[in-house]
PDB file of N, CA and C in Angstrom:
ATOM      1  N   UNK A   1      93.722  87.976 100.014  1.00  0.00           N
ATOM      2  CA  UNK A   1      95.022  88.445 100.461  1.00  0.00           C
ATOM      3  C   UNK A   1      95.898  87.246 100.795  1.00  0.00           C
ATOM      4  N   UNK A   2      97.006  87.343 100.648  1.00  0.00           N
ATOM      5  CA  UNK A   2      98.108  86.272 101.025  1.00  0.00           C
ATOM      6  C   UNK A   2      99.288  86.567 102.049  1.00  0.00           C
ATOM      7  N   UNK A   3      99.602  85.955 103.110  1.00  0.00           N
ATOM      8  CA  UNK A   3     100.248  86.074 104.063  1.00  0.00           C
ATOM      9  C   UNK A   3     101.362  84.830 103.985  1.00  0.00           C
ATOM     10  N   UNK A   4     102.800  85.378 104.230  1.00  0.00           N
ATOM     11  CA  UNK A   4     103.411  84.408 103.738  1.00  0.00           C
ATOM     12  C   UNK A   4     104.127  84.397 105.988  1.00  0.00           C
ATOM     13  N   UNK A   5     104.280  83.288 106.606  1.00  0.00           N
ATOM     14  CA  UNK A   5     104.207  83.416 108.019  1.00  0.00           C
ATOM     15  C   UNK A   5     105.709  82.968 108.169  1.00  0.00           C
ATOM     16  N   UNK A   6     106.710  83.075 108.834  1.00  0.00           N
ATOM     17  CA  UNK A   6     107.990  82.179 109.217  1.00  0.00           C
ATOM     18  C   UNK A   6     107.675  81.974 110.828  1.00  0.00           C
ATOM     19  N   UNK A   7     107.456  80.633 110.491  1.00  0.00           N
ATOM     20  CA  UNK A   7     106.776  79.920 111.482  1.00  0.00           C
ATOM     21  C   UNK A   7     107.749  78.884 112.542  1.00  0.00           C
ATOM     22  N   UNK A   8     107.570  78.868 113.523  1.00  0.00           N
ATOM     23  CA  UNK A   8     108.044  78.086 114.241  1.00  0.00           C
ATOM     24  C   UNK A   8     107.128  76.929 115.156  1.00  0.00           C
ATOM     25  N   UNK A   9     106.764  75.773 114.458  1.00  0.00           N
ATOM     26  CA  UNK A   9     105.319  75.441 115.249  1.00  0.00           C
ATOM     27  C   UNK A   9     105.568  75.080 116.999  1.00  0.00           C
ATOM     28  N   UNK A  10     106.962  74.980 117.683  1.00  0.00           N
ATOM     29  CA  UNK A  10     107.134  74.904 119.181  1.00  0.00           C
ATOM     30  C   UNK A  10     106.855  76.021 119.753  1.00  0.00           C
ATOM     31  N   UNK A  11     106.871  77.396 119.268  1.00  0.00           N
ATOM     32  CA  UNK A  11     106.362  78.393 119.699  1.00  0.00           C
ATOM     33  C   UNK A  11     104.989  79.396 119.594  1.00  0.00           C
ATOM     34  N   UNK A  12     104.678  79.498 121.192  1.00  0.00           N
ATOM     35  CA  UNK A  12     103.443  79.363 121.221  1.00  0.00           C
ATOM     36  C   UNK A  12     103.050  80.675 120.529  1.00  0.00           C
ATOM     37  N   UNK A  13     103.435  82.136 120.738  1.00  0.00           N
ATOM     38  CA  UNK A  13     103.590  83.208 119.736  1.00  0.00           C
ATOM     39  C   UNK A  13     103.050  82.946 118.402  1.00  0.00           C
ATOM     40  N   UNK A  14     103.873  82.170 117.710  1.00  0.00           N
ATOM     41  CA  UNK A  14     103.850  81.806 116.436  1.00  0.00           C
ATOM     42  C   UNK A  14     102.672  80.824 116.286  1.00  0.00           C
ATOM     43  N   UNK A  15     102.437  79.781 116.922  1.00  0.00           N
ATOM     44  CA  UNK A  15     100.971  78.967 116.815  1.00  0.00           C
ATOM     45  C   UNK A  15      99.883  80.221 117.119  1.00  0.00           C
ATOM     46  N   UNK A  16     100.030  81.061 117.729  1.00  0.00           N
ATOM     47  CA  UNK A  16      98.821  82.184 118.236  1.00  0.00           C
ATOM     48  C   UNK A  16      98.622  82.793 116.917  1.00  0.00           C
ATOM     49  N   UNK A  17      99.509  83.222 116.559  1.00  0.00           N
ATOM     50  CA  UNK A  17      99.488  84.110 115.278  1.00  0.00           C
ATOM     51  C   UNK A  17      99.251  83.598 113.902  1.00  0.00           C
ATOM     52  N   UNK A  18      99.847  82.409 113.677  1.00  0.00           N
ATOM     53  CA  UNK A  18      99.279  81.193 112.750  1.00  0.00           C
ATOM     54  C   UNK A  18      97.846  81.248 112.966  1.00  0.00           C
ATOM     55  N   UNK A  19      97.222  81.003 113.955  1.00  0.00           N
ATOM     56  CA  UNK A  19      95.911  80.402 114.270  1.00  0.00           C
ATOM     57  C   UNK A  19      95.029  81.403 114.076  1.00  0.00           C
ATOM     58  N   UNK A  20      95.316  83.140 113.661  1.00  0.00           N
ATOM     59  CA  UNK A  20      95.217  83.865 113.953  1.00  0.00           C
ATOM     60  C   UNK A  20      94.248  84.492 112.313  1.00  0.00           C
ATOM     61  N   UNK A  21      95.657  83.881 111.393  1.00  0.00           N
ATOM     62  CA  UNK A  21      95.634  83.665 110.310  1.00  0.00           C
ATOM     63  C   UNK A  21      94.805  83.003 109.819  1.00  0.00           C
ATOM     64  N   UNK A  22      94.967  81.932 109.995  1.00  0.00           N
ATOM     65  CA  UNK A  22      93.790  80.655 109.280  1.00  0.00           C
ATOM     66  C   UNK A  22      92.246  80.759 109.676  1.00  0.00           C
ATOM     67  N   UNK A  23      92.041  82.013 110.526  1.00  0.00           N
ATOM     68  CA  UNK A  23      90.728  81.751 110.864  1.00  0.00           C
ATOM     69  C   UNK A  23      89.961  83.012 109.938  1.00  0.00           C
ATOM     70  N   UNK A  24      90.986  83.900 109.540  1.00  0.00           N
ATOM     71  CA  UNK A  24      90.506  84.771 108.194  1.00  0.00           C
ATOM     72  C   UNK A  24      90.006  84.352 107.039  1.00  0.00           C
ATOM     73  N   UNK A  25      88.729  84.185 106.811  1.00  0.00           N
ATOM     74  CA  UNK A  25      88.392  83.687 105.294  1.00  0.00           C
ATOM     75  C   UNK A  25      89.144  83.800 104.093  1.00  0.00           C
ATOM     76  N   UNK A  26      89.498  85.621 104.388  1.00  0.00           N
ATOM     77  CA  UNK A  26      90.103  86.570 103.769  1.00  0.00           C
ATOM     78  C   UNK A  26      91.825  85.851 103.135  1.00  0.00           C
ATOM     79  N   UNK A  27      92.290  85.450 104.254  1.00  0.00           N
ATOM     80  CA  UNK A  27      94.055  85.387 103.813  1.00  0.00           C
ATOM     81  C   UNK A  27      93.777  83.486 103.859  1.00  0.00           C
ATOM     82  N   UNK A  28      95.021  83.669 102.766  1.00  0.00           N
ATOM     83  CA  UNK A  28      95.721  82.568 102.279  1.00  0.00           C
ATOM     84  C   UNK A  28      96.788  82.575 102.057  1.00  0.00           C
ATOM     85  N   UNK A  29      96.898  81.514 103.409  1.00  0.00           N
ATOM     86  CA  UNK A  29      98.199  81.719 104.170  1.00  0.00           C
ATOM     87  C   UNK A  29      99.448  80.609 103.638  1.00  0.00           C
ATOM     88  N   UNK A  30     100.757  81.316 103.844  1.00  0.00           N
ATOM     89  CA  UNK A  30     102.038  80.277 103.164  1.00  0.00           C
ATOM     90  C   UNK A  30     102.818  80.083 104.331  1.00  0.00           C
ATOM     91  N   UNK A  31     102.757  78.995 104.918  1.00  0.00           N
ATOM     92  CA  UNK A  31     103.754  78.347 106.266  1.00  0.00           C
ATOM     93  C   UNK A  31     105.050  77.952 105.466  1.00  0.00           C
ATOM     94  N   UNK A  32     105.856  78.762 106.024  1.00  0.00           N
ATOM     95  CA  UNK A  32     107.514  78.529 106.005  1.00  0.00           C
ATOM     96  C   UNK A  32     108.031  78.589 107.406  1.00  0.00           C
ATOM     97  N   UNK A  33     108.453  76.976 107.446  1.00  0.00           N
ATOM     98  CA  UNK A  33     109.312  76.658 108.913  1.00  0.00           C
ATOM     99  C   UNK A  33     110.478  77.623 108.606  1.00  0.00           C
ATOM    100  N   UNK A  34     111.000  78.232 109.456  1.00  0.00           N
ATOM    101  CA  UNK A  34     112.188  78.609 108.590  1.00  0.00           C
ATOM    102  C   UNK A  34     113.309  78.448 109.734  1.00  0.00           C
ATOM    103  N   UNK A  35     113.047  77.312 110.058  1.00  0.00           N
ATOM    104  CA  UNK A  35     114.248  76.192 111.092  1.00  0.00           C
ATOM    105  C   UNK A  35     114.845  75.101 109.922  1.00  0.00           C
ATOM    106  N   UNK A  36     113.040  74.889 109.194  1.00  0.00           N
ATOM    107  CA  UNK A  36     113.780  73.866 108.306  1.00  0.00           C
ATOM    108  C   UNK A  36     114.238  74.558 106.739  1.00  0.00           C
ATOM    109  N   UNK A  37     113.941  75.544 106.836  1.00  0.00           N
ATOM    110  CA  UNK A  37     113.943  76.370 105.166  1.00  0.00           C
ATOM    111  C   UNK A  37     114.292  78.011 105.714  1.00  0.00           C
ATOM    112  N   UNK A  38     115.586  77.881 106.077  1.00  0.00           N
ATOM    113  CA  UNK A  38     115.735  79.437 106.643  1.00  0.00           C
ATOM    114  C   UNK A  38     115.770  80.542 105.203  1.00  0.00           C
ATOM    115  N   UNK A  39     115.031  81.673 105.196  1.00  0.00           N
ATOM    116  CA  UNK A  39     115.451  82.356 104.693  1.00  0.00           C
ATOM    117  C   UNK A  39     116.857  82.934 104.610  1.00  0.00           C
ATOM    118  N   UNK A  40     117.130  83.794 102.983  1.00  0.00           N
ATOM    119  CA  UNK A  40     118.750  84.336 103.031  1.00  0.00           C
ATOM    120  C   UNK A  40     119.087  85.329 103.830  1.00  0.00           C
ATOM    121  N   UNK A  41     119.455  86.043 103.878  1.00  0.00           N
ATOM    122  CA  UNK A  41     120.623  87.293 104.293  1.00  0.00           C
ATOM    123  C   UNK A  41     119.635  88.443 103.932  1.00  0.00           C
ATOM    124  N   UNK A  42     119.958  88.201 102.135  1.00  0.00           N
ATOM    125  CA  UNK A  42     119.227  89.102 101.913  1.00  0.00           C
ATOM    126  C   UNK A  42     117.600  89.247 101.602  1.00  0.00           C
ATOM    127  N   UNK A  43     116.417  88.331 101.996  1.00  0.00           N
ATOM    128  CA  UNK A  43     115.478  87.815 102.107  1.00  0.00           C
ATOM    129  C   UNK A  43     115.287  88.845 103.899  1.00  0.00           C
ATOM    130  N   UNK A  44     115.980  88.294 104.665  1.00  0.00           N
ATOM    131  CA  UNK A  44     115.939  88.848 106.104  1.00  0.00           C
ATOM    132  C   UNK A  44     115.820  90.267 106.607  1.00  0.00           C
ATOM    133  N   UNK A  45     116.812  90.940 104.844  1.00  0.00           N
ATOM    134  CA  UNK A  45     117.114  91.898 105.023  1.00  0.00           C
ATOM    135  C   UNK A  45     116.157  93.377 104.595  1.00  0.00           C
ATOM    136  N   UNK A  46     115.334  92.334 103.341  1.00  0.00           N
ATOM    137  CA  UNK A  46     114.588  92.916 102.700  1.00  0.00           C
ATOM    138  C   UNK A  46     113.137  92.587 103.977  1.00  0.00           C
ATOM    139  N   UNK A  47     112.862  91.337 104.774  1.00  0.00           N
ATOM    140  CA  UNK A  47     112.013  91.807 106.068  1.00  0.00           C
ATOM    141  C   UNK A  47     111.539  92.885 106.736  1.00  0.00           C
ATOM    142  N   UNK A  48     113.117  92.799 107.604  1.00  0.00           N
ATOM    143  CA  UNK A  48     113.023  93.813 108.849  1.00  0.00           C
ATOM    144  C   UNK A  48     112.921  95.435 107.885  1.00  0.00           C
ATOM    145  N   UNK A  49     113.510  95.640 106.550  1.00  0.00           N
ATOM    146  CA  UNK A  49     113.158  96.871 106.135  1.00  0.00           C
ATOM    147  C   UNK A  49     112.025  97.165 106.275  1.00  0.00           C
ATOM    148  N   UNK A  50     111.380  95.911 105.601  1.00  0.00           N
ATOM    149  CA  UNK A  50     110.134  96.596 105.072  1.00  0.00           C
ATOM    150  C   UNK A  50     108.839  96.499 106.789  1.00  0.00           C
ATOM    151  N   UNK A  51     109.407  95.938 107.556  1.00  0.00           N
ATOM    152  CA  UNK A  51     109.006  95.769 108.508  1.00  0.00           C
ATOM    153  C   UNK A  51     109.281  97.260 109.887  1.00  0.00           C
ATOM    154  N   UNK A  52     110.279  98.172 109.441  1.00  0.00           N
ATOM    155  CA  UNK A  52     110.829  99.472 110.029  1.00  0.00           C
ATOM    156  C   UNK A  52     111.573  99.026 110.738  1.00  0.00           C
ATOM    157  N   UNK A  53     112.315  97.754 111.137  1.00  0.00           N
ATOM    158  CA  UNK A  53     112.908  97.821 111.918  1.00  0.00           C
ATOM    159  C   UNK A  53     114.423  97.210 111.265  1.00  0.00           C
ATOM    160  N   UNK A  54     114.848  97.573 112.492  1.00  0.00           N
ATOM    161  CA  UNK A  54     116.866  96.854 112.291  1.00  0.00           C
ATOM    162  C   UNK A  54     117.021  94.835 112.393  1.00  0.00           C
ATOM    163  N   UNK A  55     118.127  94.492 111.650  1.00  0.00           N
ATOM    164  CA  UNK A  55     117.959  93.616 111.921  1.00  0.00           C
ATOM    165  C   UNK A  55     118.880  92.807 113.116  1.00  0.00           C
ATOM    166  N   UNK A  56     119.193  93.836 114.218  1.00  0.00           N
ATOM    167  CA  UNK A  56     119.025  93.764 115.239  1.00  0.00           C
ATOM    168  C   UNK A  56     117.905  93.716 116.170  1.00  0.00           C
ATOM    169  N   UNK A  57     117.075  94.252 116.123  1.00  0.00           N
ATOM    170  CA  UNK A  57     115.930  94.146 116.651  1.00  0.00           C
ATOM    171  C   UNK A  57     114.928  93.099 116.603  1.00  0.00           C
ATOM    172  N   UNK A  58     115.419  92.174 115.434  1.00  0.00           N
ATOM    173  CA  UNK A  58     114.917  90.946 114.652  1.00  0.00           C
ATOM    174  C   UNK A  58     115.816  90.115 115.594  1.00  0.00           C
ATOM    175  N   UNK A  59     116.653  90.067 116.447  1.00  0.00           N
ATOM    176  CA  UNK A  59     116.851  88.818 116.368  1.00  0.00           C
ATOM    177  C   UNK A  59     116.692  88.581 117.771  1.00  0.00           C
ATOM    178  N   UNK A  60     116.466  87.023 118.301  1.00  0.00           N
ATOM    179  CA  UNK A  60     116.547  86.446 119.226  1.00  0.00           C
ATOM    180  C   UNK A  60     117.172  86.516 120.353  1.00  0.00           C
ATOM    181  N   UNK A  61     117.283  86.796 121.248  1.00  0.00           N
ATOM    182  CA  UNK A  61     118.114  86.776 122.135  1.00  0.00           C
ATOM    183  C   UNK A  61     118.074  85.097 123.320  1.00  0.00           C
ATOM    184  N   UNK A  62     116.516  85.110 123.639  1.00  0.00           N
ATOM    185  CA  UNK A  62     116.195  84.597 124.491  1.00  0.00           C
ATOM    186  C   UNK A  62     116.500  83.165 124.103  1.00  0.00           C
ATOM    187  N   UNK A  63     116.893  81.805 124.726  1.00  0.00           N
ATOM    188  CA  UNK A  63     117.269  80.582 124.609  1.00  0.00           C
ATOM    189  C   UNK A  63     118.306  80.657 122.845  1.00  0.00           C
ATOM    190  N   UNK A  64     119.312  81.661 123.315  1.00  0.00           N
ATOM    191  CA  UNK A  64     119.955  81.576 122.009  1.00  0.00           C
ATOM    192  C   UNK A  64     121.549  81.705 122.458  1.00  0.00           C
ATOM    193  N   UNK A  65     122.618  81.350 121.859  1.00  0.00           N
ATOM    194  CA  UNK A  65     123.522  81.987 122.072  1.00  0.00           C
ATOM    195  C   UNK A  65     124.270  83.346 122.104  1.00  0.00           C
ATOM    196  N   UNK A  66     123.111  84.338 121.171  1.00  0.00           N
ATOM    197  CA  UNK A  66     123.230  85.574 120.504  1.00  0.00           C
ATOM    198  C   UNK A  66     124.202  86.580 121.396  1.00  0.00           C
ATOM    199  N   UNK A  67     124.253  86.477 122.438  1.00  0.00           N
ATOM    200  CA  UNK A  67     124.762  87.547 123.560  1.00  0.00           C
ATOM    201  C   UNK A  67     126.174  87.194 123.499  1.00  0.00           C
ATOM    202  N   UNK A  68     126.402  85.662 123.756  1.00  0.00           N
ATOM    203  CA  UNK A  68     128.006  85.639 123.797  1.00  0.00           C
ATOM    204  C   UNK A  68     128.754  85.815 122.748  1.00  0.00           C
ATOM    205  N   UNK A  69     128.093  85.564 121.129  1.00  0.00           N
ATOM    206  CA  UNK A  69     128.953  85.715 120.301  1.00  0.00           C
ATOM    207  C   UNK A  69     128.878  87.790 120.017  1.00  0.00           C
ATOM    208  N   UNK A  70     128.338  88.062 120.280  1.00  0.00           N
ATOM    209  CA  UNK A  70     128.217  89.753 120.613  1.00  0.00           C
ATOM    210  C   UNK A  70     127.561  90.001 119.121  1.00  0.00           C
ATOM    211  N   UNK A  71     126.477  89.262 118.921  1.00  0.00           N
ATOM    212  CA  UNK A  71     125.494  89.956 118.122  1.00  0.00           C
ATOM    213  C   UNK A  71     124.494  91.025 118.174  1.00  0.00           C
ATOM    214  N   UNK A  72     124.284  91.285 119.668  1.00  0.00           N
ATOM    215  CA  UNK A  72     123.555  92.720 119.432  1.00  0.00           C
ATOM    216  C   UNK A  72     123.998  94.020 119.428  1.00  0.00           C
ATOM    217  N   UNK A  73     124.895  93.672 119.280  1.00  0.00           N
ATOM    218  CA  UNK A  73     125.966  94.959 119.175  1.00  0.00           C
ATOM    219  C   UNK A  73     126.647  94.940 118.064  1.00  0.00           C
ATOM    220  N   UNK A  74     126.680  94.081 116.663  1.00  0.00           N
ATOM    221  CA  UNK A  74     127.402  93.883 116.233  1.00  0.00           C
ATOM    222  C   UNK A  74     126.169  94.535 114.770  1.00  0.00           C
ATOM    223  N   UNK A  75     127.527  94.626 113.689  1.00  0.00           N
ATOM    224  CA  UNK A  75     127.082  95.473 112.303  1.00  0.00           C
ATOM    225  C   UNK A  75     125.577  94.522 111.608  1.00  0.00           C
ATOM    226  N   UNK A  76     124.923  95.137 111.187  1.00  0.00           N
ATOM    227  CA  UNK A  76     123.516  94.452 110.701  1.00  0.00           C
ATOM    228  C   UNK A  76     123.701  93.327 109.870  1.00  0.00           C
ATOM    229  N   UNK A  77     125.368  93.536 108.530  1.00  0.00           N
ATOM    230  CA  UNK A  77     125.462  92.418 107.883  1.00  0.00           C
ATOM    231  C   UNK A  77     125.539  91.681 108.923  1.00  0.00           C
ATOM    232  N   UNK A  78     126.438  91.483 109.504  1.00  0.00           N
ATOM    233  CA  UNK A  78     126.941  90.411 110.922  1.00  0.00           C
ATOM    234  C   UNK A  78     125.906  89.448 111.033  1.00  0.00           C
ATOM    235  N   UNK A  79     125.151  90.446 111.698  1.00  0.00           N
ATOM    236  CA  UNK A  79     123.738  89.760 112.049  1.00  0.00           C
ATOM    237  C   UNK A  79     122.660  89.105 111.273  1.00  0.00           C
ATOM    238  N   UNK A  80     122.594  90.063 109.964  1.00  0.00           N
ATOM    239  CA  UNK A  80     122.116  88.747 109.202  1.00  0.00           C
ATOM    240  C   UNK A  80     122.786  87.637 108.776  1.00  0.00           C
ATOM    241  N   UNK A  81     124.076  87.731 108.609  1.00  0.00           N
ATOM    242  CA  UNK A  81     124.962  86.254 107.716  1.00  0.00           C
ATOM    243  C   UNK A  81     124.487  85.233 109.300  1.00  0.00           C
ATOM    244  N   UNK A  82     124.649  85.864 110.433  1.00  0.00           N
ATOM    245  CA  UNK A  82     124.404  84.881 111.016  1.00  0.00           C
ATOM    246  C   UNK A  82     123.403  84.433 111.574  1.00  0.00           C
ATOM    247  N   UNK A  83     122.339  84.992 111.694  1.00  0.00           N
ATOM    248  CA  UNK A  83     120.675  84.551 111.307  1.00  0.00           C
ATOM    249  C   UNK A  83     120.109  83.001 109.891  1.00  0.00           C
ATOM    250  N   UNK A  84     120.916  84.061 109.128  1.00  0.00           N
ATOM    251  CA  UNK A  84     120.749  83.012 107.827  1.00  0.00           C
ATOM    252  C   UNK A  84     121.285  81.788 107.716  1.00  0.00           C
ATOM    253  N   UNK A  85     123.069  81.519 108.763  1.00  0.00           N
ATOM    254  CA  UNK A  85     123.389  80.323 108.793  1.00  0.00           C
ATOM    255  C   UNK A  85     122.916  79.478 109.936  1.00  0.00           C
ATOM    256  N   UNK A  86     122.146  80.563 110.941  1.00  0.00           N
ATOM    257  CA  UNK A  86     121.893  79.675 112.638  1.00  0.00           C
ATOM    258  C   UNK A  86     120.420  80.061 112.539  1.00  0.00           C
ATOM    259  N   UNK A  87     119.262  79.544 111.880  1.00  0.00           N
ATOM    260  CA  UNK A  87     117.801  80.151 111.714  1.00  0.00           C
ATOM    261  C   UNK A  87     117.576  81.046 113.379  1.00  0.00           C
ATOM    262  N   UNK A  88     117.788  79.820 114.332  1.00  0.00           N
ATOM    263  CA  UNK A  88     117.447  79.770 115.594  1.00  0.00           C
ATOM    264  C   UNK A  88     117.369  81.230 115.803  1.00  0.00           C
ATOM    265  N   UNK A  89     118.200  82.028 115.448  1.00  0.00           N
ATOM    266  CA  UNK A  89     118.489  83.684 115.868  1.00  0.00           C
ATOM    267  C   UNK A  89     117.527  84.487 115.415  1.00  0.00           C
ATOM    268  N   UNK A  90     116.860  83.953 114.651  1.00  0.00           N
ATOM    269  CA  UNK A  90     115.447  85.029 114.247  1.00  0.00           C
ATOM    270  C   UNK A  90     114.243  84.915 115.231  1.00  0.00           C
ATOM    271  N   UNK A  91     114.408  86.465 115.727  1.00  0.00           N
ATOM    272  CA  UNK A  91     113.285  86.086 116.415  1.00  0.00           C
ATOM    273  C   UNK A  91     111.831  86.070 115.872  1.00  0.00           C
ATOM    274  N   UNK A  92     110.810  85.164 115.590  1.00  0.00           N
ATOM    275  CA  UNK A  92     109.306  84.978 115.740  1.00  0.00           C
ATOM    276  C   UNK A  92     108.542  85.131 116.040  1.00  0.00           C
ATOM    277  N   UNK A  93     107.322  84.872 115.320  1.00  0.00           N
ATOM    278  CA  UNK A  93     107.164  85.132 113.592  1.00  0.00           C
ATOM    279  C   UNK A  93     107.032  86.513 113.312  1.00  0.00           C
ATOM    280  N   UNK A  94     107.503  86.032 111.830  1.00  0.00           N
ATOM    281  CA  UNK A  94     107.695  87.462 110.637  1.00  0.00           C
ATOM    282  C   UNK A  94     106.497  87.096 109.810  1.00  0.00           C
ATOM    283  N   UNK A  95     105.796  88.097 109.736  1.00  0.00           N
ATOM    284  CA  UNK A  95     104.144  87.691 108.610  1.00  0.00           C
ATOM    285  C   UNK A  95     104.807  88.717 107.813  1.00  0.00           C
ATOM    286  N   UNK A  96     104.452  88.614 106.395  1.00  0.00           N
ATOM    287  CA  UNK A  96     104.419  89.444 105.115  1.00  0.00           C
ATOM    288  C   UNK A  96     103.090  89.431 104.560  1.00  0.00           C
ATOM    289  N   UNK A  97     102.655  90.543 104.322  1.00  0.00           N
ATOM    290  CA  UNK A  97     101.221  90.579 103.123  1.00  0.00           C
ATOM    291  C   UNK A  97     101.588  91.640 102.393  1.00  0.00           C
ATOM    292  N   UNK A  98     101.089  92.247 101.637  1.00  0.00           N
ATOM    293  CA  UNK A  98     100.606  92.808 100.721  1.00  0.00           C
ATOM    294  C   UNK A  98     100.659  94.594 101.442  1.00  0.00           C
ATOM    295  N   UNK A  99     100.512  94.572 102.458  1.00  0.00           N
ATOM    296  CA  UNK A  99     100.559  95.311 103.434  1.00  0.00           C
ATOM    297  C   UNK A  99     101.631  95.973 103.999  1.00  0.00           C
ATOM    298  N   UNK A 100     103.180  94.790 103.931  1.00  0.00           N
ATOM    299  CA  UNK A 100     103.821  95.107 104.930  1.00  0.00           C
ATOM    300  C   UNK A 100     104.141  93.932 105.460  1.00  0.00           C
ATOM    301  N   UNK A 101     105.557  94.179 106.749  1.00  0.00           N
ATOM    302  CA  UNK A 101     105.712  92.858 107.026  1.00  0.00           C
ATOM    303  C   UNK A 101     105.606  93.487 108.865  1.00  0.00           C
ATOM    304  N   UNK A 102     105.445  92.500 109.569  1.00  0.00           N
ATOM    305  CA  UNK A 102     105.492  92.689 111.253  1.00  0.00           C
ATOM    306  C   UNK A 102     105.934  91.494 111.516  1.00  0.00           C
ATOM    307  N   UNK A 103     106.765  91.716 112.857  1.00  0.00           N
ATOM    308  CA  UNK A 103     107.181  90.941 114.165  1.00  0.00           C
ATOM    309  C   UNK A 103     106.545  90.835 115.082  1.00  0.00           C
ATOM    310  N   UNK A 104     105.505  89.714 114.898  1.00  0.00           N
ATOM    311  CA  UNK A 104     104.781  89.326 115.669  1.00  0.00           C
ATOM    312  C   UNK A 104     104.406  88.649 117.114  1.00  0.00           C
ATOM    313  N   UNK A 105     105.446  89.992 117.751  1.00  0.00           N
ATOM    314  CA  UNK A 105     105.032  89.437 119.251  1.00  0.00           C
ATOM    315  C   UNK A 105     105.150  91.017 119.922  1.00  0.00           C
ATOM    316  N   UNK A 106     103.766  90.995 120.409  1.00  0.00           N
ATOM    317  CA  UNK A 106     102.566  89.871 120.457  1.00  0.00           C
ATOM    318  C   UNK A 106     101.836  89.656 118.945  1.00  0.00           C
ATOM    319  N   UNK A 107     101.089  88.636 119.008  1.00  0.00           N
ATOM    320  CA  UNK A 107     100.349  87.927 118.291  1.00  0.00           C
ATOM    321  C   UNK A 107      99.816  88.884 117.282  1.00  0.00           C
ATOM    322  N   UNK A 108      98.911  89.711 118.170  1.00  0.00           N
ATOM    323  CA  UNK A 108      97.732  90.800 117.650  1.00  0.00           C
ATOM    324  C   UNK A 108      98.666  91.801 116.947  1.00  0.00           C
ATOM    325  N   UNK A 109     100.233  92.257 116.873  1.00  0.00           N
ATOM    326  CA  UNK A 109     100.853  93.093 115.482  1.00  0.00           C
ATOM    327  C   UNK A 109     100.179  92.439 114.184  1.00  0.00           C
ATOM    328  N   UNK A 110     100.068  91.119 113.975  1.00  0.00           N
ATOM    329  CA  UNK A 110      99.940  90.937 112.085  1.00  0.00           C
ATOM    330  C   UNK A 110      98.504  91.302 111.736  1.00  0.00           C
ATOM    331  N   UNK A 111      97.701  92.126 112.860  1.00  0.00           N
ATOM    332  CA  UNK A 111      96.475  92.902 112.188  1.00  0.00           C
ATOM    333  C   UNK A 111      96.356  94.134 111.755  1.00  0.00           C
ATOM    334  N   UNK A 112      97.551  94.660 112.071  1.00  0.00           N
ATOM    335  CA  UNK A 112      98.075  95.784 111.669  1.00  0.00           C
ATOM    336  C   UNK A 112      98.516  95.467 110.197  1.00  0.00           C
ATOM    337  N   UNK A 113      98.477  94.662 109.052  1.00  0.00           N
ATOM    338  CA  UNK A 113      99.372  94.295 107.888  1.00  0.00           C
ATOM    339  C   UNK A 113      97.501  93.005 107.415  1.00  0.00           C
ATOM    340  N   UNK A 114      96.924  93.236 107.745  1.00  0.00           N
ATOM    341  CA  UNK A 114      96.041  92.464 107.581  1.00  0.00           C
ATOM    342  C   UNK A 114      94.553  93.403 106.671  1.00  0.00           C
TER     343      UNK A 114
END
C-alpha cells in the first residue's frame, strides 16, 4: 500500500503520524513537505472531499493569521486559493492511500485509511 503524507516535520502530530507510517512493513510511504511544495487549490480540494470534510475544516487556525483575514467564515474557493498561496493555513497532516484521505489529528485517524 502507498501513503502519500503532507508533512510538516516541526510538528509533533505530524512526526507521530509519520512515525506511525514507517513502522508498517505494509505502506510505502511519500513525504511531501508541503511548506516547501504546497499543494494546488485544486489538489486541496480534491483532499478534504475525499477526506468528508470542508475545506474549512482543513484549515489552521492555531499560530496562523486565518481569523483576522476572516477565513473561517469565508467561501471554500477563498479558502483554498489561500491555503495554496500561504501553505501555513493547512492544517496537519493530510495522509492519502488507496483507502481514502484523513486529517490526522490525532495521530491514530490514518488507521482508519490504512
Amino acid at each position: 500500500m502507498k501513503a502519500t503524507i503532507w508533512h510538516n516535520p516541526k510538528c509533533g502530530t505530524s512526526r507521530k503520524t509519520l512515525a506511525i507510517l514507517e513502522n508498517l512493513s505494509k505502506v510505502e510511504v511519500e513525504v511531501i513537505e508541503y511548506l516547501k511544495d504546497p499543494p494546488s487549490a485544486e489538489k486541496l480540494a480534491q483532499l478534504y472531499r475525499d477526506a468528508g470534510i470542508t475545506p474549512n475544516q482543513g484549515l489552521r487556525l492555531r499560530g496562523t493569521d486565518a481569523e483576522e483575514r476572516g477565513l473561517p467564515d469565508a467561501p471554500a474557493d477563498t479558502v483554498l486559493a489561500a491555503m495554496a498561496a500561504d501553505p501555513i493555513l493547512i492544517e496537519r497532516p493530510l495522509v492519502e492511500t488507496d483507502k481514502g484521505v484523513r486529517l490526522c489529528r490525532p495521530q491514530d485517524n490514518v488507521l482508519e485509511i490504512l
